[in-house]
Protein backbone atom coordinates (compact mmCIF):
# COMPACT_ATOMS: atom_id res chain seq x y z
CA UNK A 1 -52.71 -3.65 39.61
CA UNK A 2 -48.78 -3.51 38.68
CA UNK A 3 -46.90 -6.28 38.33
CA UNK A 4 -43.06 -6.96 37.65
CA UNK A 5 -41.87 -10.10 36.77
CA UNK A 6 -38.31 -10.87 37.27
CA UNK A 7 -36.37 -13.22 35.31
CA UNK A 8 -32.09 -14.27 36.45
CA UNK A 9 -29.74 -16.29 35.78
CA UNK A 10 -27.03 -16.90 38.39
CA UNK A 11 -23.35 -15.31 38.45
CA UNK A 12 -20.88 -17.39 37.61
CA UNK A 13 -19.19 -19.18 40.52
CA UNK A 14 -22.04 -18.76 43.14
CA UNK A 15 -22.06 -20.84 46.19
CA UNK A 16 -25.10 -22.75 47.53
CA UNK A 17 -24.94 -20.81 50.48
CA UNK A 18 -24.81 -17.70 48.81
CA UNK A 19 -28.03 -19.07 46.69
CA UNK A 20 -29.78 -19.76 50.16
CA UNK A 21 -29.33 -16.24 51.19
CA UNK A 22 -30.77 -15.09 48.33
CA UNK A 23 -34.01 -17.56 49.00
CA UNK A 24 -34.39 -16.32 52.33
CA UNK A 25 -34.10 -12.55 51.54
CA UNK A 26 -36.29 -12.77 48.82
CA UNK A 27 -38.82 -14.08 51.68
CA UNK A 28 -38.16 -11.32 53.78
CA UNK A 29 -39.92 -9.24 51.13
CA UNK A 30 -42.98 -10.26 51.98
CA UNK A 31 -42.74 -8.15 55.40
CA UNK A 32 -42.81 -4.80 53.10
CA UNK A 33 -46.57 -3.07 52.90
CA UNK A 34 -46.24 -2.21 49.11
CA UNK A 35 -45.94 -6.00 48.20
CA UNK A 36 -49.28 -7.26 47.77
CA UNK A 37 -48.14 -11.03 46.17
CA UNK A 38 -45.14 -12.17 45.39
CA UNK A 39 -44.21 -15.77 43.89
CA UNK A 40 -41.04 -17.23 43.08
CA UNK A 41 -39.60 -20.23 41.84
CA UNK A 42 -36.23 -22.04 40.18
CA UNK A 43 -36.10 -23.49 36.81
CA UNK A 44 -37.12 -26.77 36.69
CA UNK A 45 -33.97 -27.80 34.47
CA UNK A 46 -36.16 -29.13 31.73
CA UNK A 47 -34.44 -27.21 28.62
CA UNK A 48 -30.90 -25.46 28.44
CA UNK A 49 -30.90 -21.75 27.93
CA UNK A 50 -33.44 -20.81 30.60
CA UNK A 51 -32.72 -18.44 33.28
CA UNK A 52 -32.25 -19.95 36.94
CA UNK A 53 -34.92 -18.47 38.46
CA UNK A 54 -37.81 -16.08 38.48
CA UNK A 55 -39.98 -13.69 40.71
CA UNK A 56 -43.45 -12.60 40.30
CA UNK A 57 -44.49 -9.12 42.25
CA UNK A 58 -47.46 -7.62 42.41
CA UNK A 59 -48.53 -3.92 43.75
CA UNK A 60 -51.53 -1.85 43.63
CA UNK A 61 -49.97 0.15 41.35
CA UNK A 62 -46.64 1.73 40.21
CA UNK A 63 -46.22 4.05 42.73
CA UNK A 64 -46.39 1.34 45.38
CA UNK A 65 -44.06 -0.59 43.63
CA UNK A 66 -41.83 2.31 43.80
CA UNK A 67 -42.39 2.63 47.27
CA UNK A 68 -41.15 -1.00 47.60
CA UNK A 69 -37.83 -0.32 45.68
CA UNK A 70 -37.01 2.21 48.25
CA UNK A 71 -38.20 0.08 51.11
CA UNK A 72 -35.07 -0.96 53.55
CA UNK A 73 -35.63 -4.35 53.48
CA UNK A 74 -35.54 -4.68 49.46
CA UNK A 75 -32.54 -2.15 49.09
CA UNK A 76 -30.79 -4.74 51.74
CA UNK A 77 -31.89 -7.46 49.35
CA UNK A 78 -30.30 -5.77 46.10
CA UNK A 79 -27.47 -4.62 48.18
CA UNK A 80 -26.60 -8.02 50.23
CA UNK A 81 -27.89 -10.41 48.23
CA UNK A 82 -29.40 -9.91 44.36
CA UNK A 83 -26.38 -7.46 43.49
CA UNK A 84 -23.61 -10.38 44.67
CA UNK A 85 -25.08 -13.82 43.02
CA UNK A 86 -27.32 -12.17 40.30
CA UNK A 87 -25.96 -12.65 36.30
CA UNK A 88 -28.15 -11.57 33.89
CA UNK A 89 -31.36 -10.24 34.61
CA UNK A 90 -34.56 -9.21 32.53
CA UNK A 91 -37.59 -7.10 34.25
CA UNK A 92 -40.83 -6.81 32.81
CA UNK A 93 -43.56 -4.30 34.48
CA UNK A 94 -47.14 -4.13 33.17
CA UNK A 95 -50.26 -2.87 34.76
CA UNK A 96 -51.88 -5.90 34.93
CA UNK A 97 -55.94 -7.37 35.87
CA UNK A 98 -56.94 -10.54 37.33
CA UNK A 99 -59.30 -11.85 35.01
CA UNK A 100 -61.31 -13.68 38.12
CA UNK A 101 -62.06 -10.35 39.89
């Protein structure tokens, strides 16, 4: 399995609305093939410093995942959405094994 994890931290000056549409495209994902889990969540505000919030993707492996990247619906993400509310970033990709299969 190949799994990126996705780490961000919000542009400056974002609007909620603008944060929604991120939440719902990041949803939308879920409709591609490649994408076999995907979990996300916000930072829980406990310490400063922390990015704003974080995605969890998981493929069969990396050429899936590339197959994802190039999927319409994710390059409409990046383009529409991650590319206009999205500050910082960090990505890290690993070929990964559940330890309960």
């Amino acid at each position: 399995m190949f799994r990126q994890v996705v780490m961000c931290t919000w542009a400056e000056g974002v609007t909620p609305e603008a944060k929604q549409g991120l939440r719902e495209s990041l949803e939308s994902l879920r409709e591609i093939p490649e994408l076999l889990d995907m979990r996300w969540g916000e930072d829980a505000g406990h310490f400063e410093g922390n990015h704003d919030w974080v995605m969890v993707a998981d493929f069969a492996d990396f050429e899936s995942a590339r197959r994802y990247v190039a999927h319409p619906l994710h390059q409409a993400y990046v383009q529409d959405h991650a590319s206009k509310v999205v500050g910082d970033r960090v990505i890290v990709q690993h070929d990964w094994q559940d330890p309960t299969s």
